[in-house]
Structures are given as structure tokens and as C-alpha cells.
C-alpha atoms as a PDB file:
ATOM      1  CA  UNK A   1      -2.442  -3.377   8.366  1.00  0.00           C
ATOM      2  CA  UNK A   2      -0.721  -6.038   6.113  1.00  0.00           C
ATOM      3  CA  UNK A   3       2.839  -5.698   4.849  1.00  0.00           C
ATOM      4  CA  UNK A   4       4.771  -7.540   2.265  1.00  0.00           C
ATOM      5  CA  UNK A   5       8.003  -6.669   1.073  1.00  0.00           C
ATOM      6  CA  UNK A   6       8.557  -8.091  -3.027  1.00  0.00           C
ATOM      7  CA  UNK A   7      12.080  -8.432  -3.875  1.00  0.00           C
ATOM      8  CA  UNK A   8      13.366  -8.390  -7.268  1.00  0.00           C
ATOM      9  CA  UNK A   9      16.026 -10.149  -8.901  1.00  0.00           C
ATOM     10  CA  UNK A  10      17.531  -6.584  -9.741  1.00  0.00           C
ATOM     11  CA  UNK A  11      17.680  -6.364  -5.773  1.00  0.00           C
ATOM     12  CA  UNK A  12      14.545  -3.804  -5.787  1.00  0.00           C
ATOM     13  CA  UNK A  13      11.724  -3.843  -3.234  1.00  0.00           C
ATOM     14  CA  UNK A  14       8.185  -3.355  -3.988  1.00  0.00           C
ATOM     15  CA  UNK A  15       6.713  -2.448   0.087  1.00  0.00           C
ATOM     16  CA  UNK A  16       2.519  -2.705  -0.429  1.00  0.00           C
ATOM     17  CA  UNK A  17       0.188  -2.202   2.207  1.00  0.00           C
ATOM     18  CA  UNK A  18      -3.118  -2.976   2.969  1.00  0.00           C
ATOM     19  CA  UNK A  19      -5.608  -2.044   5.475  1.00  0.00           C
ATOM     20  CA  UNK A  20      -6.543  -5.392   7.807  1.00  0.00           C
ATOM     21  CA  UNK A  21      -9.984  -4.918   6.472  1.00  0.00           C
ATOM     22  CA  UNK A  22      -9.587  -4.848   3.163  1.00  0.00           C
ATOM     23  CA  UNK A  23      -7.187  -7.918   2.727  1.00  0.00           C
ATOM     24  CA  UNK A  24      -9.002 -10.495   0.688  1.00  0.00           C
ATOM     25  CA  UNK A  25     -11.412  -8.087  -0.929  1.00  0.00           C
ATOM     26  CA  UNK A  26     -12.089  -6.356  -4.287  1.00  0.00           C
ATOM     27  CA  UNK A  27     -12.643  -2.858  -4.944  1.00  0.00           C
ATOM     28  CA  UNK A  28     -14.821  -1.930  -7.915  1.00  0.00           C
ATOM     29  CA  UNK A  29     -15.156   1.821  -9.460  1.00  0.00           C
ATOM     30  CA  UNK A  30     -16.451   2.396 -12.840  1.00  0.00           C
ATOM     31  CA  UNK A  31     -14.600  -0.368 -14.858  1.00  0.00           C
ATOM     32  CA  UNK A  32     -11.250  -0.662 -12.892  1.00  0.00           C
ATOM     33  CA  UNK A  33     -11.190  -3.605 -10.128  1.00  0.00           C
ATOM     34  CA  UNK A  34      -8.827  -4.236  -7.610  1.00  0.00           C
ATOM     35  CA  UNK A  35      -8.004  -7.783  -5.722  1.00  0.00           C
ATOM     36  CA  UNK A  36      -6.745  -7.078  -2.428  1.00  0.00           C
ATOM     37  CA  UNK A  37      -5.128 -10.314  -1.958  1.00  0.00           C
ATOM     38  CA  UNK A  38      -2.995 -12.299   0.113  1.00  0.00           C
ATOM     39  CA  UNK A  39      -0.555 -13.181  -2.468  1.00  0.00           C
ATOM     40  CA  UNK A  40       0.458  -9.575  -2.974  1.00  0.00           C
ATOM     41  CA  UNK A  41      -0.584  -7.668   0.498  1.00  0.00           C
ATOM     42  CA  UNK A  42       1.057 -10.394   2.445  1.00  0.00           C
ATOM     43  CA  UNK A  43      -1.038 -12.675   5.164  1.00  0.00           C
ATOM     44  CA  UNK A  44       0.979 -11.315   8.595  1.00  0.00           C
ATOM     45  CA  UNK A  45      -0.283  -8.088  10.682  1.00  0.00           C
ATOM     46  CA  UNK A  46       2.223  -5.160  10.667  1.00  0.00           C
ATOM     47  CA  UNK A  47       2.255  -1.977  13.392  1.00  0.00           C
ATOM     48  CA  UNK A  48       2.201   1.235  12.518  1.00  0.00           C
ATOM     49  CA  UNK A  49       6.108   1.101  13.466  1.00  0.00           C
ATOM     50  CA  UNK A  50       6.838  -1.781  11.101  1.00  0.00           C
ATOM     51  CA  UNK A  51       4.962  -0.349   8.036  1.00  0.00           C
ATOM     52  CA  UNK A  52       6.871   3.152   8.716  1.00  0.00           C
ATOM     53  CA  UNK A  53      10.303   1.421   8.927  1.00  0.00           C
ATOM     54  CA  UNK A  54       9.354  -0.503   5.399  1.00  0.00           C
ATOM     55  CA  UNK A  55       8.417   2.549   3.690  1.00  0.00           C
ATOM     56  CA  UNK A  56      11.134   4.952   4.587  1.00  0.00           C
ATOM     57  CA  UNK A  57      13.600   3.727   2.070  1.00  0.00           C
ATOM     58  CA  UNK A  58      11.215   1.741  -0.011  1.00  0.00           C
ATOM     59  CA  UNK A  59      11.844   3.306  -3.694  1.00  0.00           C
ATOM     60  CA  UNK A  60       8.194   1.018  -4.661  1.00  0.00           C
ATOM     61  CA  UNK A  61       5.480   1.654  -2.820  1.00  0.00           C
ATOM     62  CA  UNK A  62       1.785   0.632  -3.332  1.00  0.00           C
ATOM     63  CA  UNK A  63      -0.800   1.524  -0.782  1.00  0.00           C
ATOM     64  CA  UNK A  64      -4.643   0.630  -0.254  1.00  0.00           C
ATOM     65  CA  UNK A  65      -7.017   1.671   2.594  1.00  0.00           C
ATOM     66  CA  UNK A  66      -7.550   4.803   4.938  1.00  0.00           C
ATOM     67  CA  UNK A  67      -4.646   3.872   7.391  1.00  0.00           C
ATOM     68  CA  UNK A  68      -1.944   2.611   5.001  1.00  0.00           C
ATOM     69  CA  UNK A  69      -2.336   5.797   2.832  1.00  0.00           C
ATOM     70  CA  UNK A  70      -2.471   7.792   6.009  1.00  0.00           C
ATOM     71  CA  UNK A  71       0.736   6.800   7.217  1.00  0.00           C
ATOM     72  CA  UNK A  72       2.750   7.615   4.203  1.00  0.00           C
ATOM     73  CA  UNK A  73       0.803  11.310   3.961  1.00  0.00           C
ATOM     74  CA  UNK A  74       1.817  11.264   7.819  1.00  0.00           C
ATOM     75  CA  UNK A  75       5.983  10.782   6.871  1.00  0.00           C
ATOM     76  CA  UNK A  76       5.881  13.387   4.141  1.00  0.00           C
ATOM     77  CA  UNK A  77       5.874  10.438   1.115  1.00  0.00           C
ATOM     78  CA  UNK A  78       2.704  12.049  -0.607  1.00  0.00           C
ATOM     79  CA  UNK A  79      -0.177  14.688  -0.199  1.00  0.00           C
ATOM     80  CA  UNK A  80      -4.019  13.503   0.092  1.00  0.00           C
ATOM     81  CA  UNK A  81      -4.200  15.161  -3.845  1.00  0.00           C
ATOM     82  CA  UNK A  82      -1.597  12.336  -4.792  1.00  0.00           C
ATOM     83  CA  UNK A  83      -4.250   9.182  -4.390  1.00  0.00           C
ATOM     84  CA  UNK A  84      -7.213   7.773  -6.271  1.00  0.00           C
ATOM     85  CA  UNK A  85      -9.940   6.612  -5.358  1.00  0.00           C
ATOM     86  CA  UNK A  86     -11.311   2.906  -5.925  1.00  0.00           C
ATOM     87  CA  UNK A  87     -14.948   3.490  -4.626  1.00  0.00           C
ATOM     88  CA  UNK A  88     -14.496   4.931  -1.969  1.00  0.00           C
ATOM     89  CA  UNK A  89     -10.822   3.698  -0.987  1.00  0.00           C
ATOM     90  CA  UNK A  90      -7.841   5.405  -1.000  1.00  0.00           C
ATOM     91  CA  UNK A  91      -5.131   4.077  -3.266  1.00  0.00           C
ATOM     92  CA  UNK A  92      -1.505   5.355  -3.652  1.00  0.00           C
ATOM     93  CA  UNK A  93       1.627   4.343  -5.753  1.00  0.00           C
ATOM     94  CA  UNK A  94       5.281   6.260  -5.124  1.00  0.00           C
ATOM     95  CA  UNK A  95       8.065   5.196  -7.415  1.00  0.00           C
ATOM     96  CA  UNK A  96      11.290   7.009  -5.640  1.00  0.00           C
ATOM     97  CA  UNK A  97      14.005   7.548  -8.702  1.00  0.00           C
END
């Protein structure tokens, strides 16, 4: 998986995650498209481990692919009912208030 952690000048985080295979792709379904790219997935390889420890106090969270959205279903963070599909690629976004 990729990991990038956005920081805003509020002091927020926006954690996304990507599945390795997806990173520099795009995702079509019906009219919506999706660029998996570098600029926002990030370009370095994560573990499991690292992309658990980003999300566990992340209060913005976007995730793409079978094993990103897998891991947050694994910690609790959503249910499989809580993503979308793009295709046939799970996407999920948690916003923690």
C-alpha cells in the first residue's frame, strides 16, 4: 500500500491510502473518474503496521483498493456497506468530528 499524510495549515491531517497496484491509475464508473496518483497517494510503500498507526487517530481519511479499505473495516473505522464502488474498486472516506 501507499500512504501519505496531508497536513493543513489548521494543523489537520488528511491520511489516504492506496493499494500498490492501483497507484498511478484511473478508475472509471459511469461518469465519475478517479486519478490514483502520486501527488495525493504518496510515492513510498507503507506496512500494514504503518497504515494502521496513520489511521487510528486520523480524523480524514480517504481510502482506495481491496487492502486499504480492508484494513480500516479490520480496526472497526467502517462496515463493507460504508464504501462505493469505482468499477469494481472499493473506495471509502471517514471524516471523524
Amino acid at each position: 500500500m501507499y500512504l501519505k499524510v496531508h497536513r493543513t495549515p489548521a494543523g489537520d491531517e488528511v491520511v489516504a491510502v492506496c493499494d500498490s497496484d492501483l497507484l498511478d491509475t484511473r478508475l472509471h464508473h459511469g461518469e465519475i473518474e478517479i486519478h490514483v496518483s502520486e501527488s495525493f497517494y504518496g510515492k513510498n510503500p507503507a506496512t500494514e503496521e504503518e497504515v494502521r498507526d496513520a489511521l487510528r487517530y486520523a480524523g480524514n481519511i480517504n481510502l482506495i483498493g481491496e487492502r486499504a479499505v480492508a484494513v480500516a473495516i479490520g480496526m472497526g473505522l467502517i462496515e463493507s456497506t460504508g464504501c462505493i464502488r469505482i468499477g469494481s474498486v472499493p473506495h471509502a472516506q471517514i471524516i471523524r468530528l
